[in-house]
Protein backbone atom coordinates (compact mmCIF):
# COMPACT_ATOMS: atom_id res chain seq x y z
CA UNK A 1 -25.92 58.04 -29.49
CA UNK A 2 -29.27 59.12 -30.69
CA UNK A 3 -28.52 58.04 -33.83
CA UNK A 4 -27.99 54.68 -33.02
CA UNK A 5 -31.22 54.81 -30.95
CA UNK A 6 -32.78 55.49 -33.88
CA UNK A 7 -31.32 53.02 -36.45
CA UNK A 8 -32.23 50.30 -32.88
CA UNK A 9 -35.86 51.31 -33.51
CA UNK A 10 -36.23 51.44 -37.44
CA UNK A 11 -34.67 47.77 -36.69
CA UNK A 12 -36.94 46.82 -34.35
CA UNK A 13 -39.74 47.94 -36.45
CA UNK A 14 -38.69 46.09 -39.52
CA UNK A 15 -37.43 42.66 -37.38
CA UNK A 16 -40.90 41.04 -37.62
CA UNK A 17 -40.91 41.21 -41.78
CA UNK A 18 -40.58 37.53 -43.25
CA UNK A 19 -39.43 36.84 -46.77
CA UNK A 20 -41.26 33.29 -48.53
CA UNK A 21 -43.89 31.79 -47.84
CA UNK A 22 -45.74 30.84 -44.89
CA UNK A 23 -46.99 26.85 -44.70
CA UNK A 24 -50.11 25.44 -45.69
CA UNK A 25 -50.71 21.77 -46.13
CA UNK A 26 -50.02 20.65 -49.50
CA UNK A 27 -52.99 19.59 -50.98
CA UNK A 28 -54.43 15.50 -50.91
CA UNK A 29 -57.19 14.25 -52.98
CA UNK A 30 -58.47 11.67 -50.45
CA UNK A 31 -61.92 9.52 -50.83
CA UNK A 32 -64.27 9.73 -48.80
CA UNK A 33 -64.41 6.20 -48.00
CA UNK A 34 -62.23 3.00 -47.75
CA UNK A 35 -63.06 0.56 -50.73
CA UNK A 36 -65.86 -1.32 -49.77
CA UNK A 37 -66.32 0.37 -46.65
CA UNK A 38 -68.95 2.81 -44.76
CA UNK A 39 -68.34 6.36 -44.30
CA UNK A 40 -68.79 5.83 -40.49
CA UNK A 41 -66.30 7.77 -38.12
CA UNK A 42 -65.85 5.47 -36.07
CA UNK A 43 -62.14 4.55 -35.60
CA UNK A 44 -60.76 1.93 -33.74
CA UNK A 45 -57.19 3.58 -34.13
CA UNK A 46 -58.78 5.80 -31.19
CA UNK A 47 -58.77 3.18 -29.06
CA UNK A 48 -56.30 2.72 -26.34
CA UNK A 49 -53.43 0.24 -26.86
CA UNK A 50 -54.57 -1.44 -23.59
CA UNK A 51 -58.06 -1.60 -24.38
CA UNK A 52 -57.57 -2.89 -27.89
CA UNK A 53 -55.36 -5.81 -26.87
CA UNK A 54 -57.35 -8.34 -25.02
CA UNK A 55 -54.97 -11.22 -24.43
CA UNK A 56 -53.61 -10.58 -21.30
CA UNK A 57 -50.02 -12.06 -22.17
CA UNK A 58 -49.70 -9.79 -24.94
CA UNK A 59 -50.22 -6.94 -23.50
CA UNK A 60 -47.22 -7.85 -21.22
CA UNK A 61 -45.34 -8.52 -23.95
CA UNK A 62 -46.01 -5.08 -25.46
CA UNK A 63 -45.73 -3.08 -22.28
CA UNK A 64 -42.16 -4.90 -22.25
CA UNK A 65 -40.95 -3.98 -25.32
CA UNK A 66 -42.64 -0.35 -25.20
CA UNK A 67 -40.27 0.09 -22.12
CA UNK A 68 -36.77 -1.96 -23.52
CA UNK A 69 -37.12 -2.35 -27.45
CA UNK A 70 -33.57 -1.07 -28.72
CA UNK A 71 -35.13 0.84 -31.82
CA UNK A 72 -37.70 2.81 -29.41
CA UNK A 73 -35.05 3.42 -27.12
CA UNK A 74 -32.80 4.83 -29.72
CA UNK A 75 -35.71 7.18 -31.13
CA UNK A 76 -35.77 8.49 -27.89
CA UNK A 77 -32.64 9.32 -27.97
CA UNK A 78 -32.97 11.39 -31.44
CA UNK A 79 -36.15 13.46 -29.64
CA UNK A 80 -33.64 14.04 -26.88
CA UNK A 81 -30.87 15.74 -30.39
CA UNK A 82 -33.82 17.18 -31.73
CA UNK A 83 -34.98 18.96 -28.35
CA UNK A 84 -31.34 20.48 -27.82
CA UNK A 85 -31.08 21.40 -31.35
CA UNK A 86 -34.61 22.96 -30.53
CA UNK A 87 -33.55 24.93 -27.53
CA UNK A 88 -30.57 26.34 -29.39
CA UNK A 89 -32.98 27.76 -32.34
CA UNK A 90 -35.17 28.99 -29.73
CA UNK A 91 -32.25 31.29 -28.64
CA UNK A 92 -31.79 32.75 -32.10
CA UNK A 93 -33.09 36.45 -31.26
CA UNK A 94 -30.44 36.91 -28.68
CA UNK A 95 -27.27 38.51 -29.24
CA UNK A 96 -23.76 36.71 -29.38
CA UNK A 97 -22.03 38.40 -25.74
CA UNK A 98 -18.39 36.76 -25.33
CA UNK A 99 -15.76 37.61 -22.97
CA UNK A 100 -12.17 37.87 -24.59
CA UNK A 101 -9.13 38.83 -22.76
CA UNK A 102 -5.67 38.99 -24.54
CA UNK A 103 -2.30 39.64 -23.90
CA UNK A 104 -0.15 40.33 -27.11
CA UNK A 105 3.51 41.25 -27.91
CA UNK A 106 4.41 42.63 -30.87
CA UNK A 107 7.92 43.79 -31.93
CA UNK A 108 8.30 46.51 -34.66
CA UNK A 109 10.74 47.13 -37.17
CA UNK A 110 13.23 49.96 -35.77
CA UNK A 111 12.36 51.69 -39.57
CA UNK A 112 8.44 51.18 -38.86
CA UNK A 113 6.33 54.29 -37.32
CA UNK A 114 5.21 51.65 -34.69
CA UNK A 115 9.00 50.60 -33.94
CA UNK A 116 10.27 54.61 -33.98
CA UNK A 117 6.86 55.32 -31.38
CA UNK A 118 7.92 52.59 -28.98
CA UNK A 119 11.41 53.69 -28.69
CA UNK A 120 10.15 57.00 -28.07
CA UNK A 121 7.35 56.42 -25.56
CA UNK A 122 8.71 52.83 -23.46
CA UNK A 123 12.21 53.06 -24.77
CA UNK A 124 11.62 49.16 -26.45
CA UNK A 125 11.30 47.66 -29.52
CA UNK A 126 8.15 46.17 -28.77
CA UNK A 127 4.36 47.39 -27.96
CA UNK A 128 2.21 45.66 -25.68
CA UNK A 129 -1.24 45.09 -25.76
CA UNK A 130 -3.90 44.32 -23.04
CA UNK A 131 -7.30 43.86 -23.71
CA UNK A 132 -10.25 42.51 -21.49
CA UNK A 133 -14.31 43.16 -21.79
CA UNK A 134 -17.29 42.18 -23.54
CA UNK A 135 -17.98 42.13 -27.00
CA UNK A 136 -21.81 41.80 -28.55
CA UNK A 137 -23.24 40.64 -31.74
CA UNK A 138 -26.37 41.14 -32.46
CA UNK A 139 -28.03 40.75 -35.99
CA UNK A 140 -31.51 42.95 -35.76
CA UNK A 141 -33.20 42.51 -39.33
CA UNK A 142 -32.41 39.44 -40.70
CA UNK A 143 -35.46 39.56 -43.28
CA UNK A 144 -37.58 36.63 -40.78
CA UNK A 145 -34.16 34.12 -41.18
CA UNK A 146 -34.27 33.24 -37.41
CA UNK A 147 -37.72 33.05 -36.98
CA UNK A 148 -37.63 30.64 -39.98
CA UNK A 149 -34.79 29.22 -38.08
CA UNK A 150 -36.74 28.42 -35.87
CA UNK A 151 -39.81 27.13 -37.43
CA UNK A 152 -37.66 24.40 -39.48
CA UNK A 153 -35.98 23.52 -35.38
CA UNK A 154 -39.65 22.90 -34.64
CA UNK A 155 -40.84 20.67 -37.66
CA UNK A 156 -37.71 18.95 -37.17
CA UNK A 157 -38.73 17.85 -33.62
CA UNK A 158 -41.98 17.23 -33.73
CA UNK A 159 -40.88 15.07 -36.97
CA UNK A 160 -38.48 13.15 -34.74
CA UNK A 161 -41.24 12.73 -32.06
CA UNK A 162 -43.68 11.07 -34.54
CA UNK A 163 -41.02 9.25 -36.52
CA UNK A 164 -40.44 7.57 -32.55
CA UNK A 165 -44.55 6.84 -32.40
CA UNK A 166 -44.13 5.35 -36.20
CA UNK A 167 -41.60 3.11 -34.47
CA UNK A 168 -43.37 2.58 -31.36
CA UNK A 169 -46.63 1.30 -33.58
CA UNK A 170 -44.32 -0.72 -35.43
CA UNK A 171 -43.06 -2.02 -32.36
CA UNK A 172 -46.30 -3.33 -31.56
CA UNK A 173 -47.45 -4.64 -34.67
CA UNK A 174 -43.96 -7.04 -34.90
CA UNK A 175 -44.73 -7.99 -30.78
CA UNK A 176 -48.31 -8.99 -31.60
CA UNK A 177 -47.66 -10.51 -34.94
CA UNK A 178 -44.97 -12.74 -33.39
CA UNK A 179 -47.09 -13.75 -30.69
CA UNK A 180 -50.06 -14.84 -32.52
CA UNK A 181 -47.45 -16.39 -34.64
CA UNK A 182 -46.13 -18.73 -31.97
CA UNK A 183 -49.84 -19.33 -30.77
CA UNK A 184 -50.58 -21.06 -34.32
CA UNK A 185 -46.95 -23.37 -33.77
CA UNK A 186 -48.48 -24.09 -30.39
CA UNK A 187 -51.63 -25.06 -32.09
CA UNK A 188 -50.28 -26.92 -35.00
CA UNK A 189 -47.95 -28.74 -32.89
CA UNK A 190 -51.22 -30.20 -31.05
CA UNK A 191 -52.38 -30.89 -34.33
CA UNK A 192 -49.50 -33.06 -35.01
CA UNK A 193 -49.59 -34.74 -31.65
CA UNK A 194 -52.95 -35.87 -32.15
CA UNK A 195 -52.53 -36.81 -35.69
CA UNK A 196 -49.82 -39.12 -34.10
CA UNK A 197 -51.54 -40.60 -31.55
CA UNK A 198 -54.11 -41.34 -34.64
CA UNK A 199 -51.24 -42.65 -37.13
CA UNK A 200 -50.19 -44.93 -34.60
CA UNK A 201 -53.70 -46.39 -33.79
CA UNK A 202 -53.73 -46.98 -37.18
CA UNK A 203 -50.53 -48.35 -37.66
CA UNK A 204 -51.56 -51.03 -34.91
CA UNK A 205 -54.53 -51.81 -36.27
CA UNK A 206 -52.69 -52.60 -39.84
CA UNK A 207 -50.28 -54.77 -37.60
CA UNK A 208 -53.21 -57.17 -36.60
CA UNK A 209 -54.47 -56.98 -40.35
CA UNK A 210 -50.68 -57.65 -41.28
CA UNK A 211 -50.12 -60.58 -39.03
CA UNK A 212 -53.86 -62.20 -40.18
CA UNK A 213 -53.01 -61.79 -43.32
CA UNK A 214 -55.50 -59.47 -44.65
CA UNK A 215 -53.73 -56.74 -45.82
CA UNK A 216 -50.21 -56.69 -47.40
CA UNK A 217 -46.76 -55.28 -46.61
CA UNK A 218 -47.34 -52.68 -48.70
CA UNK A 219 -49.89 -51.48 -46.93
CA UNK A 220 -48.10 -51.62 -43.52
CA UNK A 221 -45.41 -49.57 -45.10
CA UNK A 222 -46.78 -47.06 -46.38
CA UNK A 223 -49.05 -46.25 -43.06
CA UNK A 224 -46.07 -46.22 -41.21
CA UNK A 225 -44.47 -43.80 -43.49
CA UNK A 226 -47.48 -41.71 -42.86
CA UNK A 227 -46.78 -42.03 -39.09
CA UNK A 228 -43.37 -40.67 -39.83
CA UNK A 229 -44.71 -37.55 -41.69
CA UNK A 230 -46.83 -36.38 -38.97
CA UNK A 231 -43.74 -37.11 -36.24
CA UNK A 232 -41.19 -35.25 -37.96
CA UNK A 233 -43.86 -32.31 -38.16
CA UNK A 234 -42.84 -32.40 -34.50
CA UNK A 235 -39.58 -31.38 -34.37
CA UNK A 236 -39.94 -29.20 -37.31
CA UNK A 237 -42.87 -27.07 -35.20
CA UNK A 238 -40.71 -26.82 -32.02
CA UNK A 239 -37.71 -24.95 -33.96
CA UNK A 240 -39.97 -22.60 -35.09
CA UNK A 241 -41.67 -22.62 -31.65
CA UNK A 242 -37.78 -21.34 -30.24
CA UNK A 243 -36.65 -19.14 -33.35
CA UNK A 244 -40.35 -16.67 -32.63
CA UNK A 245 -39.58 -17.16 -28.81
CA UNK A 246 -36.23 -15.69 -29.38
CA UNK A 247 -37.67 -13.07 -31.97
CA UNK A 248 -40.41 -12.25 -29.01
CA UNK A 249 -37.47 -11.61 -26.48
CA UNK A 250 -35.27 -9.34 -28.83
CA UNK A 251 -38.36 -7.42 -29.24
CA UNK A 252 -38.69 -6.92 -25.83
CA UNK A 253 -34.95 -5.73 -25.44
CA UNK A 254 -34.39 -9.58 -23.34
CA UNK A 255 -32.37 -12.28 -23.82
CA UNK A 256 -33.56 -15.65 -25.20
CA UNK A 257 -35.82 -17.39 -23.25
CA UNK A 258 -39.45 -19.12 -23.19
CA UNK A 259 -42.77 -16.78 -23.88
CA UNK A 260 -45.55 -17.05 -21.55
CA UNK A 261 -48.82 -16.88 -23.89
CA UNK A 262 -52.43 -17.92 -24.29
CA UNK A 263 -54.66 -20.26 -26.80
CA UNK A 264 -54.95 -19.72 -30.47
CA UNK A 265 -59.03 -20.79 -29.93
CA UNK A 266 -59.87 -18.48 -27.46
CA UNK A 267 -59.11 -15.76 -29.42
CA UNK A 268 -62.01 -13.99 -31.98
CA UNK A 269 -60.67 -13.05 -34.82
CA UNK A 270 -64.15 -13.06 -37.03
CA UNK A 271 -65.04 -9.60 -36.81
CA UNK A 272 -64.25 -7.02 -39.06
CA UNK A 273 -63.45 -3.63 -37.03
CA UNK A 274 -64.30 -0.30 -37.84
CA UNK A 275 -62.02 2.01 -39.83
CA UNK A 276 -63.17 5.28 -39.84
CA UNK A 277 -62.91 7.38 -43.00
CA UNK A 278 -59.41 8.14 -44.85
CA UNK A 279 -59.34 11.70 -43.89
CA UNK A 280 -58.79 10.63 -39.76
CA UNK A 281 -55.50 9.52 -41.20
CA UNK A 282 -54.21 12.89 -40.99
CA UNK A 283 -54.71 12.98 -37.73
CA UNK A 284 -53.96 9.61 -36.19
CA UNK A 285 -50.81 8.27 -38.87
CA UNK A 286 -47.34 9.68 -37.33
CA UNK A 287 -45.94 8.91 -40.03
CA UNK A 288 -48.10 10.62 -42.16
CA UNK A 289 -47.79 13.15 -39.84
CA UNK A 290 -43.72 13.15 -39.84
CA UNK A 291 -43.89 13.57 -43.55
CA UNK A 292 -45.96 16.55 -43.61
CA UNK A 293 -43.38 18.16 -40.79
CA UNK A 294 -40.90 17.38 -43.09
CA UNK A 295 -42.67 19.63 -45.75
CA UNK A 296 -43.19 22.51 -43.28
CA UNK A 297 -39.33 22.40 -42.24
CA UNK A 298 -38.49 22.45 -45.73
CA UNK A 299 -40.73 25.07 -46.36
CA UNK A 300 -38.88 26.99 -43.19
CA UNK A 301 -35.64 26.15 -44.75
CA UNK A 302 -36.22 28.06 -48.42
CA UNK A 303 -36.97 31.05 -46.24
CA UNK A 304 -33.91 31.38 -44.84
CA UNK A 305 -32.69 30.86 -47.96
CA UNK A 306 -34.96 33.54 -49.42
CA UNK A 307 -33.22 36.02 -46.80
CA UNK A 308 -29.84 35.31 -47.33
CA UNK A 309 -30.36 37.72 -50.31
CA UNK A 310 -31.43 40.22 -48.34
CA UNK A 311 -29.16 43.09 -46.61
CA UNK A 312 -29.19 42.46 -42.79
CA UNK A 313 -28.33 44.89 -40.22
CA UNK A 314 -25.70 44.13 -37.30
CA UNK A 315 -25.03 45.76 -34.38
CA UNK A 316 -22.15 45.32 -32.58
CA UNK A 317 -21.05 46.88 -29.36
CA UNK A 318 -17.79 46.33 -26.84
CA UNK A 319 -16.70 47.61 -22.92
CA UNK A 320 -13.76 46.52 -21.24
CA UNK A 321 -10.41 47.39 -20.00
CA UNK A 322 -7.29 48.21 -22.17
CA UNK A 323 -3.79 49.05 -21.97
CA UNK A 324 -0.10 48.99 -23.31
CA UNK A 325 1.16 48.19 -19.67
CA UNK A 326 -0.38 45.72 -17.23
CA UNK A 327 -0.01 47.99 -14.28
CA UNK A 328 -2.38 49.75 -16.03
CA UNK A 329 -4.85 47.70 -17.33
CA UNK A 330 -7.33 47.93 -14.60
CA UNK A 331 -6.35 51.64 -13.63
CA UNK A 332 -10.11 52.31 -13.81
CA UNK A 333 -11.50 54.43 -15.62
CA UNK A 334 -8.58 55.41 -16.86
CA UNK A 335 -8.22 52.08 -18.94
CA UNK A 336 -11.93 51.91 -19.60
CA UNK A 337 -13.10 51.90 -23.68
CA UNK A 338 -16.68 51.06 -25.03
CA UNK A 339 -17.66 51.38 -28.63
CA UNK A 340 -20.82 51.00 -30.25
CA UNK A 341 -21.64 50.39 -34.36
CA UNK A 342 -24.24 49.56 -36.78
CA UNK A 343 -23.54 47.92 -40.00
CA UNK A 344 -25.52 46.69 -43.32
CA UNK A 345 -24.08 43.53 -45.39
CA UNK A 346 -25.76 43.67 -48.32
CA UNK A 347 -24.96 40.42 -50.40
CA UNK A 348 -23.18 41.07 -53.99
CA UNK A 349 -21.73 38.25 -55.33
CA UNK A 350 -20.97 35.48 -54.53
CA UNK A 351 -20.86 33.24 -57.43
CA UNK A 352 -24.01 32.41 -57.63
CA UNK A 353 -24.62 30.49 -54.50
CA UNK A 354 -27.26 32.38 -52.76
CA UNK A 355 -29.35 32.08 -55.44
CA UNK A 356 -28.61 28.05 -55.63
CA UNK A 357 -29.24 27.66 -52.56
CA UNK A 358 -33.12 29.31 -52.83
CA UNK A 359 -33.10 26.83 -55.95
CA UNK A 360 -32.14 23.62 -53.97
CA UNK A 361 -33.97 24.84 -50.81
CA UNK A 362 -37.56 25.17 -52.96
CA UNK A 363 -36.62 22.07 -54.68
CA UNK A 364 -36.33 20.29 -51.51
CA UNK A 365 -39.93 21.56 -50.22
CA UNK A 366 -41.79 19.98 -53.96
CA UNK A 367 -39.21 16.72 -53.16
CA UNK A 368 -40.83 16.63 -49.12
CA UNK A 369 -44.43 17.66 -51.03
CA UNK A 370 -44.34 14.49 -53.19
CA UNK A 371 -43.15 12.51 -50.44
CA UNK A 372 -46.11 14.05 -47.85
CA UNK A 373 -48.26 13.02 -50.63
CA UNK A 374 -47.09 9.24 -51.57
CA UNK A 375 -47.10 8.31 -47.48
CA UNK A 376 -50.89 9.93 -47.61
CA UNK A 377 -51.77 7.38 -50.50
CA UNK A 378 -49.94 4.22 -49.22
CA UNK A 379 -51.48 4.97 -45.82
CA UNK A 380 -54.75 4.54 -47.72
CA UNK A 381 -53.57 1.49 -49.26
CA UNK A 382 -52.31 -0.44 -46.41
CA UNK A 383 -55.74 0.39 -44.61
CA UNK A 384 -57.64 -0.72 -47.69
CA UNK A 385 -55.62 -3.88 -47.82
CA UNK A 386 -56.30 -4.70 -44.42
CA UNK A 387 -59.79 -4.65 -44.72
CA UNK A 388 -59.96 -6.31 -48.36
CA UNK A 389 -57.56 -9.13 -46.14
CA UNK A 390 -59.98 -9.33 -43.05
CA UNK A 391 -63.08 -9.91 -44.99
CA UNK A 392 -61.96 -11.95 -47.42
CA UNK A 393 -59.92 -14.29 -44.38
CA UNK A 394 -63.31 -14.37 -42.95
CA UNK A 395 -64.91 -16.10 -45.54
CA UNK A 396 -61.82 -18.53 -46.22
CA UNK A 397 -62.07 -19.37 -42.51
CA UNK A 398 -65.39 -20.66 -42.97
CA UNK A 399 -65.13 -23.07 -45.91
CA UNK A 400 -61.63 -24.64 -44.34
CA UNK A 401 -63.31 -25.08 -41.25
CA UNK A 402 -66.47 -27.17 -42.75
CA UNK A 403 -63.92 -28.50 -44.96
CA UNK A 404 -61.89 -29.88 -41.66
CA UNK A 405 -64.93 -30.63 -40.12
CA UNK A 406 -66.52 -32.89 -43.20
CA UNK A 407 -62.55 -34.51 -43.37
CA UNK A 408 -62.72 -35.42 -39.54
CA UNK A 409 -65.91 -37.38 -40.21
CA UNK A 410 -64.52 -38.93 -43.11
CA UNK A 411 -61.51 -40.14 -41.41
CA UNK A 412 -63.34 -41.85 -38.45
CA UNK A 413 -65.40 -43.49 -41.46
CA UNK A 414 -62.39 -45.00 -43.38
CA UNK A 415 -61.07 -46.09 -40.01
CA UNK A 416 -64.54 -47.86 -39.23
CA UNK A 417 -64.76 -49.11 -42.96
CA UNK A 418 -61.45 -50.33 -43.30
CA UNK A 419 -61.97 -52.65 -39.79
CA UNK A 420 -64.86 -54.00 -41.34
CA UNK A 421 -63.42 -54.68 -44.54
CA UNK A 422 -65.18 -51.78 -46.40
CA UNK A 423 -62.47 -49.88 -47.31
CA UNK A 424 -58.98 -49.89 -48.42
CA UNK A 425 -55.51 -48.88 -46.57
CA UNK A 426 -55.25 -45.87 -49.13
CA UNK A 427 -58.56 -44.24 -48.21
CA UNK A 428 -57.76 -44.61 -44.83
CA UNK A 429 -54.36 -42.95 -45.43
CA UNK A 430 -55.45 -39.72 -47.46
CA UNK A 431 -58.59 -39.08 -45.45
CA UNK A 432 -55.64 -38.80 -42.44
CA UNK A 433 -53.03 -36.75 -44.38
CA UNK A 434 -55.76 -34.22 -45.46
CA UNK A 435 -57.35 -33.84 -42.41
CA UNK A 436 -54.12 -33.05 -40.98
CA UNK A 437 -53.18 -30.99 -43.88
CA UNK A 438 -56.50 -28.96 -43.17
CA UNK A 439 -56.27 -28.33 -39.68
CA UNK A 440 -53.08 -26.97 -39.78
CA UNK A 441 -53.94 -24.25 -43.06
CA UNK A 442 -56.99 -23.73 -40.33
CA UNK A 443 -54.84 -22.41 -37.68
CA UNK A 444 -52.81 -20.69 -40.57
CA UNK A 445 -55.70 -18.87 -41.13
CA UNK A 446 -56.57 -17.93 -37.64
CA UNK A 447 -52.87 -16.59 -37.46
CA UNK A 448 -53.50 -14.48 -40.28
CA UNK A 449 -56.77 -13.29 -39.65
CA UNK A 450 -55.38 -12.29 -36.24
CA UNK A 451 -52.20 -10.09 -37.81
CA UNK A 452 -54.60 -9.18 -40.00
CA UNK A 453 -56.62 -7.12 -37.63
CA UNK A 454 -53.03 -5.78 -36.22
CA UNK A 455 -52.14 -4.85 -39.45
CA UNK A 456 -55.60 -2.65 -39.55
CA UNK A 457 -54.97 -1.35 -36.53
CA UNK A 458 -50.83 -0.09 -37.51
CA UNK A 459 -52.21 0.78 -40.53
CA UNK A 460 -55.12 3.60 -39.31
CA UNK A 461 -52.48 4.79 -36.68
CA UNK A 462 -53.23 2.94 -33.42
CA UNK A 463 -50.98 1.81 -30.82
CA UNK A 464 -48.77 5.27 -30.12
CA UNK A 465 -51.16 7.11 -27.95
């Protein structure tokens, strides 16, 4: 017995050992600004979801779909896999205790020393066999493999949990997009409206020019035609107007139905918002943050593999009842056994597959280092392409919105001309068609500028806290 105190303590001793190598982040060359941007810290991906959104209808919205989206609800499910898978690794120290009980029969040739003892000793031809107590398994040094076991459970969890906040700010950004989406349709469907209302004045007024002979059919064609135009924009605007409605509800885990929602102009969408420096998206990108789990559980992984080469030490132990009759199987202690043994398994060969499986295993942790490494750069680049997008929709903002402004004038002037025979039917026409044209790219651009800022906001990791 002492001895196998003794081999219990060397094992004990020698448990903690770990073969490879422990994590470190793999390293990133980031810069130490956006392009074009300050070094300031401040970030608005630390603000609040509720505090960043300030259209009250939205933030419904959002709340809705944060509670019944299907994709967030199934990502909760995979936390809930990964937290059991968790639990189990968690467990991995503990010996294997199981509970068998068996009853067997076994009939011996008459010629067999078996057969000639059971004719001798219970005058049969058989030998029966009844066994019941409990058995333990318990691998002491295993070179760090279950503590590595259980580092990779880890990774993979907390991977799964930010993989579910990647979906959750994607979530958002396709909820807020939409929305300011279908605020534009509302907004370019009053466009159209009044464009109509316009078209039609004018179409009158060519009427009375028509019938007094001033103008010719030509020209009462071809205004009418441009009264069309703007009319089947209409239509047109309203089955877009359903389709994002729709869209809206499947995002929000609902069935079709209409979108309560605000005003496209009273919405500010002419500030650029702070961004923070590249090296906060380490911190606040979950995806980022589920790729560089992804490394460590790799890196977990190719140390088990590492100590699958090494001998591990097993000790195995048994008590229970046993007995060749079954009045006697729990004739205690007369039926009683226990055993207790220590073994080494010291890998040989094995054609080579231990030593593939280190090979794939470090593979695998370079293949998750590359892939840690492209999701740090693209997170750069989708931030950088927000901003370049905001500024840059800024200034286009401002020259469509003169430009809309100077075509407005210029369309009640051509109507004024033309009724005092100053100008022609044509210049009254295309002053009308592009000031339509431009008001409509204007709230285009208001839309875009809008996602644009969403977009900024997905891309420096808001929206999951």
């Amino acid at each position: 017995m002492n001895k196998y105190l003794y081999v219990t303590g060397f094992a004990m001793m020698v448990m903690a050992c770990r073969v490879g190598k422990d994590y470190s982040r793999p390293a990133v060359n980031l810069p130490s600004a956006y392009n074009g941007a300050t070094t300031d810290t401040n970030n608005i991906a630390a603000v609040p979801l509720a505090a960043f959104i300030k259209d009250d209808a939205l933030q419904q919205l959002v709340d809705s779909a944060l509670h019944r989206n299907f994709d967030l609800r199934v990502a909760v499910q995979h936390i809930a896999t990964a937290a059991a898978s968790l639990k189990t690794a968690r467990q991995g120290n503990l010996p294997d205790v199981n509970l068998p009980v068996t009853a067997n029969r076994t009939w011996y040739s008459k010629n067999s020393l078996n057969g000639s003892l059971a004719n001798q000793f219970a005058s049969n031809s058989y030998i029966d066999d009844y066994n019941a107590g409990l058995s333990l398994n318990w691998e002491v040094i295993s070179w760090g493999k279950i503590s590595r076991l259980k580092e990779a459970a880890l990774a993979d969890y907390l991977q799964t949990a930010e993989a579910s906040r990647a979906v959750q700010t994607s979530v958002i950004s396709e909820v807020a997009q939409g929305y300011y989406n279908l605020l534009m349709l509302d907004t370019q469907k009053e466009v159209a409206l009044k464009n109509i209302q316009l078209a039609d004045s004018t179409l009158t007024m060519m009427q009375l020019q028509y019938n007094s002979g001033l103008v010719t059919n030509l020209a009462l064609e071809q205004t009418a035609a441009q009264l069309r135009t703007a009319q089947a924009l209409v239509p047109q605007i309203e089955q877009q107007i359903r389709i994002q409605e729709n869209a809206l509800k499947l995002l929000t885990g609902e069935m079709p139905g209409n979108i309560s929602r605000g005003n496209l102009r009273a919405l500010q969408a002419d500030t650029i918002p702070a961004a923070g420096v590249p090296v906060q998206l380490l911190q606040y990108r979950p995806d980022v943050h589920a790729a560089e789990l992804a490394v460590q559980a790799a890196n977990a992984r190719a140390g088990v593999a590492a100590a699958a080469l090494y001998p591990a030490l097993t000790i195995t132990a048994s008590l229970g009842a046993n007995s060749f009759t079954p009045d006697k199987w729990f004739n205690l202690p007369g039926s009683l056994y226990k055993t207790l043994g220590a073994g080494i398994t010291q890998p040989v060969f094995q054609r080579g597959k231990l030593k593939a499986d280190l090979e794939i295993a470090r593979i695998a942790v370079e293949t998750s280092t590359i892939g840690f490494q492209r999701s740090v750069v693209t997170a750069v680049q989708e931030v950088s392409n927000a901003l370049a997008t905001i500024e840059k929709l800024k200034a286009q903002y401002a020259f469509v919105n003169q430009r809309v402004a100077h075509l407005q004038r210029a369309t009640n002037n051509a109507n004024l001309l033309f009724q005092n025979g100053m100008a022609n039917y044509l210049e009254v026409i295309t002053a009308q068609s592009n000031a339509l044209q431009s008001e409509l790219e204007l709230a285009t651009i208001k839309r875009d500028q809008l996602n644009a800022v969403i977009a900024l906001y997905r891309a420096l990791g808001g929206g999951w806290k």
